[in-house]
C-alpha atoms as a PDB file:
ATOM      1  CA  UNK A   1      16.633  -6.760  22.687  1.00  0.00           C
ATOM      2  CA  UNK A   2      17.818  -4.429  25.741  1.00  0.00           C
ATOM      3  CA  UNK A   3      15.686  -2.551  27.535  1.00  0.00           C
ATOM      4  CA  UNK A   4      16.823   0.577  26.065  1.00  0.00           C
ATOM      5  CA  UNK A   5      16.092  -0.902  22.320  1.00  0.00           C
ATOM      6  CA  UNK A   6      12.896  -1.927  23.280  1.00  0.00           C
ATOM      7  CA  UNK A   7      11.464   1.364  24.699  1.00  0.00           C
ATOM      8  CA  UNK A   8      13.077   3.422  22.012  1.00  0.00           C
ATOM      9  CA  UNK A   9      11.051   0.887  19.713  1.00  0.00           C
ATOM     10  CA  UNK A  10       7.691   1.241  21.048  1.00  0.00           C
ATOM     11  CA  UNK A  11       8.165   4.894  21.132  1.00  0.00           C
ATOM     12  CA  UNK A  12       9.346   4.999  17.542  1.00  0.00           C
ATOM     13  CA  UNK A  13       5.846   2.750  17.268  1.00  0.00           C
ATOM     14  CA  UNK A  14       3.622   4.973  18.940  1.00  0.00           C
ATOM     15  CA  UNK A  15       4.407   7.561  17.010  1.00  0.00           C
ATOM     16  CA  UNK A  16       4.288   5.675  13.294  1.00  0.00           C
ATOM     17  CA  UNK A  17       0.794   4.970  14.705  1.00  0.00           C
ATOM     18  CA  UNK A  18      -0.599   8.311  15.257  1.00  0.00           C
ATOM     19  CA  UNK A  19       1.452   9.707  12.489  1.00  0.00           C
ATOM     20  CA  UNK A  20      -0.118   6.978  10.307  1.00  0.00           C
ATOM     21  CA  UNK A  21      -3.811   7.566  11.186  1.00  0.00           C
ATOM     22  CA  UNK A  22      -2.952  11.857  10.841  1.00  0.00           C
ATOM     23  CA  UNK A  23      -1.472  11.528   7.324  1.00  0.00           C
ATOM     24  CA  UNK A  24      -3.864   9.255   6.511  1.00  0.00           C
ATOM     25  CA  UNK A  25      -6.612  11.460   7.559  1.00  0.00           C
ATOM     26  CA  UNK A  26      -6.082  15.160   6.767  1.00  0.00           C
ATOM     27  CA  UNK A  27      -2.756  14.860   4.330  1.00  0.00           C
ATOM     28  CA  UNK A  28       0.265  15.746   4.530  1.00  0.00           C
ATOM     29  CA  UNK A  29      -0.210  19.728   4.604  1.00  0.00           C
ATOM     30  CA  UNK A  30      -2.663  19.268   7.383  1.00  0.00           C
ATOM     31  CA  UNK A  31      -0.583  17.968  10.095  1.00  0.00           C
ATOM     32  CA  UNK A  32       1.669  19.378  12.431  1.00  0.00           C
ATOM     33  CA  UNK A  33       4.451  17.842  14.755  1.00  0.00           C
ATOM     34  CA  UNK A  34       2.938  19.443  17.890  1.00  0.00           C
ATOM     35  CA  UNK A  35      -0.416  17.456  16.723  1.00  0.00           C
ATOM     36  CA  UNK A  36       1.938  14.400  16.603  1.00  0.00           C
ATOM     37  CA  UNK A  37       3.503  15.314  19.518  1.00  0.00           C
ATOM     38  CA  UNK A  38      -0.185  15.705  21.503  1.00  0.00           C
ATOM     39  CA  UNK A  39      -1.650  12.619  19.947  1.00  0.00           C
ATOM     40  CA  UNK A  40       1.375  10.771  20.768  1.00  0.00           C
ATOM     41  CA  UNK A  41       2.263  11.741  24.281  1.00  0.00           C
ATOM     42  CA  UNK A  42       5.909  11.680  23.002  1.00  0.00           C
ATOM     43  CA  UNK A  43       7.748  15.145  23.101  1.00  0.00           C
ATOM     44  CA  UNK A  44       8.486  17.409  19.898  1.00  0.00           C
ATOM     45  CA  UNK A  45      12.382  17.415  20.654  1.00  0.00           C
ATOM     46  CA  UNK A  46      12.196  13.030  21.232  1.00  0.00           C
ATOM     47  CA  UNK A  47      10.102  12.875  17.627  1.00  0.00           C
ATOM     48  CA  UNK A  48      12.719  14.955  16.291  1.00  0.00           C
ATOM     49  CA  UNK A  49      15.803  13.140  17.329  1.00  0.00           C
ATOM     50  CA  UNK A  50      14.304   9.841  15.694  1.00  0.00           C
ATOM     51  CA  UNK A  51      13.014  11.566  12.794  1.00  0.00           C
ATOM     52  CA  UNK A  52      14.465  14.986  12.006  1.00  0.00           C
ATOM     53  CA  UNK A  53      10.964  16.548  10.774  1.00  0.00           C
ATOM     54  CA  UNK A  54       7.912  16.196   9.646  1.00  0.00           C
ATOM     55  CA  UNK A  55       8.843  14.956   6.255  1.00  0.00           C
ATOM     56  CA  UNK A  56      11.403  12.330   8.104  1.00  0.00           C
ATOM     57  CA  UNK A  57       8.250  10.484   9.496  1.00  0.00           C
ATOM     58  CA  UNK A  58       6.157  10.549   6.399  1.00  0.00           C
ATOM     59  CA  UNK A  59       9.085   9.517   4.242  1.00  0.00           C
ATOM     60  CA  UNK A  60       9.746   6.587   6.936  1.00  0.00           C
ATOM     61  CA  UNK A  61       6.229   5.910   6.669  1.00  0.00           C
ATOM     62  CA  UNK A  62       5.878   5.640   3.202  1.00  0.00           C
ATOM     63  CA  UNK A  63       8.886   3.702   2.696  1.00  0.00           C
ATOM     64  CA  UNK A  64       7.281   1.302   5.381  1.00  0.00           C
ATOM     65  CA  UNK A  65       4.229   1.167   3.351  1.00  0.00           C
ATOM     66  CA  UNK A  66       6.041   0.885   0.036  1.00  0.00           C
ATOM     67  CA  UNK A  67       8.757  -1.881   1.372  1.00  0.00           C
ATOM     68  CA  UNK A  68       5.727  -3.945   2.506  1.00  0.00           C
ATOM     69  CA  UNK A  69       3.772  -3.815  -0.748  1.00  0.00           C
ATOM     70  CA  UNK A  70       7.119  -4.625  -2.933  1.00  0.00           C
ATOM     71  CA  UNK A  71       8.435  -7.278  -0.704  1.00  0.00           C
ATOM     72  CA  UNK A  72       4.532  -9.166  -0.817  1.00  0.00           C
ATOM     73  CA  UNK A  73       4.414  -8.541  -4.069  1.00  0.00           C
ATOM     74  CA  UNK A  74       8.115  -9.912  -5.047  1.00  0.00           C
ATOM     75  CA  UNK A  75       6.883 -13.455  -3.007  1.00  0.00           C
ATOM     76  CA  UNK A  76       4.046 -14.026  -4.841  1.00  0.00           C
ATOM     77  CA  UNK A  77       5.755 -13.655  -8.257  1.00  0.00           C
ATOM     78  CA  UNK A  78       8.203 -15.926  -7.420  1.00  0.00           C
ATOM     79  CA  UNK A  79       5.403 -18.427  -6.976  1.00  0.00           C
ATOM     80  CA  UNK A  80       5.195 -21.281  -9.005  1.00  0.00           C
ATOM     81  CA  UNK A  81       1.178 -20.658  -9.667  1.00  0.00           C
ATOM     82  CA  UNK A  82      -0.377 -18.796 -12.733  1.00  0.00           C
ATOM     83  CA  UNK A  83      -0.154 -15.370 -13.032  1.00  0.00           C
ATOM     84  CA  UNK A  84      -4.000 -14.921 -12.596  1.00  0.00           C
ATOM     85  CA  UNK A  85      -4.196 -16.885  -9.221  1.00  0.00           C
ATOM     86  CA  UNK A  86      -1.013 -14.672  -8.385  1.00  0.00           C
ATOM     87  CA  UNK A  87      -2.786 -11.931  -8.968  1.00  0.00           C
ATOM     88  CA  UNK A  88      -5.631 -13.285  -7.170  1.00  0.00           C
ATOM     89  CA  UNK A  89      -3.221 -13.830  -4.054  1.00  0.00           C
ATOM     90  CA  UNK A  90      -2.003 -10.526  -4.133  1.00  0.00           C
ATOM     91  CA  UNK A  91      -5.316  -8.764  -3.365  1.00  0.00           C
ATOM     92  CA  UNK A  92      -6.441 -11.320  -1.086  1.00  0.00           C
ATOM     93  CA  UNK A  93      -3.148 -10.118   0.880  1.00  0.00           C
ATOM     94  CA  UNK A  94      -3.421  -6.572   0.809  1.00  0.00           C
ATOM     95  CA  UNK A  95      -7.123  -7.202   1.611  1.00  0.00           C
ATOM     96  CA  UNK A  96      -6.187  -8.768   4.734  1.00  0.00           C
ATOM     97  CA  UNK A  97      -3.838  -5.971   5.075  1.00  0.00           C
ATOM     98  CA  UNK A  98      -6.615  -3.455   5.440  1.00  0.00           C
ATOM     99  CA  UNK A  99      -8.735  -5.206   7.627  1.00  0.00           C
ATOM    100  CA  UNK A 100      -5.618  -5.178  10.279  1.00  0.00           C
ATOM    101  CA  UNK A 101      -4.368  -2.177   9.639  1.00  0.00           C
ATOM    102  CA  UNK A 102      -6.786   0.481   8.056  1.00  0.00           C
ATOM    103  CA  UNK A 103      -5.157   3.677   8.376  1.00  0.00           C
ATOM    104  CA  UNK A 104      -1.622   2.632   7.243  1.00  0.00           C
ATOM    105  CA  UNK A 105      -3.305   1.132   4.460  1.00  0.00           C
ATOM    106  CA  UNK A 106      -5.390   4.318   3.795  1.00  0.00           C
ATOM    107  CA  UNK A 107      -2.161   6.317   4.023  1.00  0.00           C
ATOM    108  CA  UNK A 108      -0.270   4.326   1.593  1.00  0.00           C
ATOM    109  CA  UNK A 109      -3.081   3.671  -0.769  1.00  0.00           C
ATOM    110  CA  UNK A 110      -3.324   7.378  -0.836  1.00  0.00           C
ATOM    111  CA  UNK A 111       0.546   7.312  -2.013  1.00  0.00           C
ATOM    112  CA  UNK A 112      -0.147   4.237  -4.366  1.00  0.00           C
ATOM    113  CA  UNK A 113      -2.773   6.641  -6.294  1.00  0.00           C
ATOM    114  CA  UNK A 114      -0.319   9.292  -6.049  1.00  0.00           C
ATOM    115  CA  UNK A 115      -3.281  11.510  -4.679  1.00  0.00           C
ATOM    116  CA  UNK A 116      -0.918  14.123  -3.445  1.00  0.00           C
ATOM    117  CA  UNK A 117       1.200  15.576  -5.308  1.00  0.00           C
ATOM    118  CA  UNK A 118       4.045  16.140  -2.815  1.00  0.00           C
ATOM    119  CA  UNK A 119       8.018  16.343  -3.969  1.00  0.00           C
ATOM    120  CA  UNK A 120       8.828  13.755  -1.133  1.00  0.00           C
ATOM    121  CA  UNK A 121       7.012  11.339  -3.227  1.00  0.00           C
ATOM    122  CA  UNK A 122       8.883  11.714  -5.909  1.00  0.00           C
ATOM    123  CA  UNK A 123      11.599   9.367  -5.491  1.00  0.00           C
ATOM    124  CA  UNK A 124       9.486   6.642  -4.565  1.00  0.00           C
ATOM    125  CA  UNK A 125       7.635   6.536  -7.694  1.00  0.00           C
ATOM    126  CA  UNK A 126      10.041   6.486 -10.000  1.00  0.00           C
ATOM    127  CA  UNK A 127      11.691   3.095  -8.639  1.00  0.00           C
ATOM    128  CA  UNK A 128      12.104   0.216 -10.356  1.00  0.00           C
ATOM    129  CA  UNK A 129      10.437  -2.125  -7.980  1.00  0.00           C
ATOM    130  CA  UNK A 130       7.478   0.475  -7.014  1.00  0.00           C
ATOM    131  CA  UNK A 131       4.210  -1.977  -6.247  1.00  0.00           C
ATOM    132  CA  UNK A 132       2.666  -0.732  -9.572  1.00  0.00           C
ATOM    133  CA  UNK A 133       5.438  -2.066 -12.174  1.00  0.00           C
ATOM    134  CA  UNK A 134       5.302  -4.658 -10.203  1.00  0.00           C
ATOM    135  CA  UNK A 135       2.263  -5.781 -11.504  1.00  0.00           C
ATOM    136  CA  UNK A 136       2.912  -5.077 -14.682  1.00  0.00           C
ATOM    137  CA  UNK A 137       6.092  -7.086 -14.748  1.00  0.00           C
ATOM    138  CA  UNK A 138       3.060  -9.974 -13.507  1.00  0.00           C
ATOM    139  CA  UNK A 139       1.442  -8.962 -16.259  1.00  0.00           C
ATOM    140  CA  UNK A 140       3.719  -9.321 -18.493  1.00  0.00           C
ATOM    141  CA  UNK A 141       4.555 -12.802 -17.136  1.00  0.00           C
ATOM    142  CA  UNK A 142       1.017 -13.985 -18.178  1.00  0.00           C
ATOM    143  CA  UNK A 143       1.304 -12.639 -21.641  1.00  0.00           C
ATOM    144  CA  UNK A 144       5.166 -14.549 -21.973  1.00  0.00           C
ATOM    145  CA  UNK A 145       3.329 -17.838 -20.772  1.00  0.00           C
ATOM    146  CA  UNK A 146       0.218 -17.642 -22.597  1.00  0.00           C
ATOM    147  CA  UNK A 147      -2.170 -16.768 -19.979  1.00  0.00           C
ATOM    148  CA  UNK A 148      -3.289 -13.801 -21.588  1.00  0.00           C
ATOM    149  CA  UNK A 149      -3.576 -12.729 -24.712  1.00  0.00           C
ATOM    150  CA  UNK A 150      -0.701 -11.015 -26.067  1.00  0.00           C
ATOM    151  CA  UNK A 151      -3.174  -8.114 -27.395  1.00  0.00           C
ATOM    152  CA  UNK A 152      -3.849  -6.635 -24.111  1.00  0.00           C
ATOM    153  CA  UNK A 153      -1.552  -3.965 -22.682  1.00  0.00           C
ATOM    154  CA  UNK A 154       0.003  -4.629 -20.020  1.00  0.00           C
ATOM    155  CA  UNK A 155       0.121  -1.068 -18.722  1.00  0.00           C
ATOM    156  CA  UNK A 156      -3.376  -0.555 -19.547  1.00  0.00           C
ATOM    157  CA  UNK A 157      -4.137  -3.723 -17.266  1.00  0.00           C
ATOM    158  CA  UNK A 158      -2.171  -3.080 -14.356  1.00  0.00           C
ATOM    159  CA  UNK A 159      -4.679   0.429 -14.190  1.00  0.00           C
ATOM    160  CA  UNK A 160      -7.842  -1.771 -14.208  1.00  0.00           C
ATOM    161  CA  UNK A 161      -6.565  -4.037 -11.610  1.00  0.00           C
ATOM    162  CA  UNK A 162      -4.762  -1.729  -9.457  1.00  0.00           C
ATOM    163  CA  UNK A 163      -8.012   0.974  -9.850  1.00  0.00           C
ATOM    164  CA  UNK A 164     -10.455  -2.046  -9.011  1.00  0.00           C
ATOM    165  CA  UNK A 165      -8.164  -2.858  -5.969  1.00  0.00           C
ATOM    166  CA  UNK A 166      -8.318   0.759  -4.999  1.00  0.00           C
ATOM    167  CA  UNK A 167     -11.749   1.496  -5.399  1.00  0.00           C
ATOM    168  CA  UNK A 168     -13.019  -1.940  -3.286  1.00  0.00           C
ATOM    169  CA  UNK A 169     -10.038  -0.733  -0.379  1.00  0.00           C
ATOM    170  CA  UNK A 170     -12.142   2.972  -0.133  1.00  0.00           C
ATOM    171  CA  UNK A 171     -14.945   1.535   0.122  1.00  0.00           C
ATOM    172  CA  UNK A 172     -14.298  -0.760   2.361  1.00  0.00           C
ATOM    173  CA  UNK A 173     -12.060   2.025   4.302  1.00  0.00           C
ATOM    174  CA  UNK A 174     -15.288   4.094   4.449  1.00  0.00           C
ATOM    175  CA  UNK A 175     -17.597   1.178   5.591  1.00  0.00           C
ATOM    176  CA  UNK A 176     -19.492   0.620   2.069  1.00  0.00           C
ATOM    177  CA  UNK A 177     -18.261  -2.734   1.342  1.00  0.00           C
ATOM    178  CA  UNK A 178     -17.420  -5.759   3.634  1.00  0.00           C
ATOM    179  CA  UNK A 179     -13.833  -7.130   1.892  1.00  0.00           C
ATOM    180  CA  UNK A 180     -13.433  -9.866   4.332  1.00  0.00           C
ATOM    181  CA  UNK A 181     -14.554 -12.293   2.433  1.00  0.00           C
ATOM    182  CA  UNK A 182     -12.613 -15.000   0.373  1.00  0.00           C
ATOM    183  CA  UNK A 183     -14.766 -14.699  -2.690  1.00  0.00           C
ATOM    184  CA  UNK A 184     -14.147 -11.010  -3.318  1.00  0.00           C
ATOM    185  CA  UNK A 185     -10.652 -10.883  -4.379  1.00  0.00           C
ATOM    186  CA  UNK A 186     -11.785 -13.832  -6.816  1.00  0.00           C
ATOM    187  CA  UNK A 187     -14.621 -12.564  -8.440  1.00  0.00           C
ATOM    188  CA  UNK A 188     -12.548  -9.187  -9.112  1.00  0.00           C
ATOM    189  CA  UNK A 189     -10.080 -10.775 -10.937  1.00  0.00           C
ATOM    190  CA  UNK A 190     -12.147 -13.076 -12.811  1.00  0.00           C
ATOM    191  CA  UNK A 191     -14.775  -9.819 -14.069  1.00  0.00           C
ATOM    192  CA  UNK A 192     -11.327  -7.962 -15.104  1.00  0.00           C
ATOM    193  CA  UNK A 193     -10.198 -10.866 -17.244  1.00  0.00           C
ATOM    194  CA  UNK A 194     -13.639 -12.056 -18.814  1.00  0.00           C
ATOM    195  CA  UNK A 195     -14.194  -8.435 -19.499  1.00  0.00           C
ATOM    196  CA  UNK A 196     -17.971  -7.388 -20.297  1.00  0.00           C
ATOM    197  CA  UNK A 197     -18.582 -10.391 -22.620  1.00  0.00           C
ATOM    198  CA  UNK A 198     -17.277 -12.993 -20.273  1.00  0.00           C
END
């Protein structure tokens, strides 16, 4: 990498970072570029060459987000394990996920949840690969192979796990609830699929 590439990388950086932990915090609506620009230390016009707008970094951002979750997601179901350890695997991931990176993760599970309801979105959740039919395509795979009973819903499923998931990242996000632990992501997925008479 030149020296060129390399700066115009960790400037690109820098401001995914800030950009990151502002979306994350206050929403879309509630930032501006000049706040990215402050927070930053990079200029408006040098955000906007790399960018084009606001909406160019948040899109970026959330495709970031999204690319990640898909392309985790896509290596653990090609995994020769069953789909519950998969699944097991997949939160222990995006747990570790949020203990390195918080607000990225908080940003993204804030997209994931489709909390805002922001056209820009739009396109990413109607994809074919977007993390949650993902999970129901794992789903799925356990009710093919016999895992799981082939009364339960797949769609219905993915909810509980992906609203479990969600709730323990929030918490965790908002210092209620240590997830650094290798227990966690087990005992999650083993309540889901016992259910209340396990």
């Amino acid at each position: 990498m030149s020296q060129t590439e390399n700066k115009t990388f960790e400037t690109k950086e820098k401001i995914f970072t800030v950009a990151a932990h502002l979306f994350a915090d206050k929403g879309f609506n509630g930032v501006s570029m000049r706040e990215i620009s402050l927070k930053s230390g990079v200029s408006k016009p040098t955000i906007y060459y790399y960018f084009g707008n606001k909406e160019g970094i948040y899109q970026d951002l959330v495709k970031a987000g999204l690319d990640y979750t898909r392309d985790e997601l896509k290596k653990i179901i090609g995994l020769q394990l069953p789909v519950k350890e998969k699944l097991t695997l997949a939160l222990k991931t995006f747990f570790e996920m949020c203990v390195k990176h918080p607000e990225f993760v908080k940003l993204v599970t804030m997209v994931y949840a489709q909390l805002e309801n922001n056209p820009i979105l739009e396109k990413f959740n109607s994809e074919d690969e977007h993390p949650r039919k993902l999970l129901e395509r794992m789903i799925c795979d356990g009710i093919r192979s016999g895992e799981f009973a082939d009364s339960i819903d797949p769609q219905i499923t993915e909810g509980m796990v992906s609203g479990v998931f969600l709730y323990y990242i929030w918490q965790h996000l908002n210092g209620s609830w240590n997830i650094q632990t290798d227990k966690l992501a087990e005992q999650i997925i083993d309540n889901v699929f016992k259910g209340l008479n396990g």
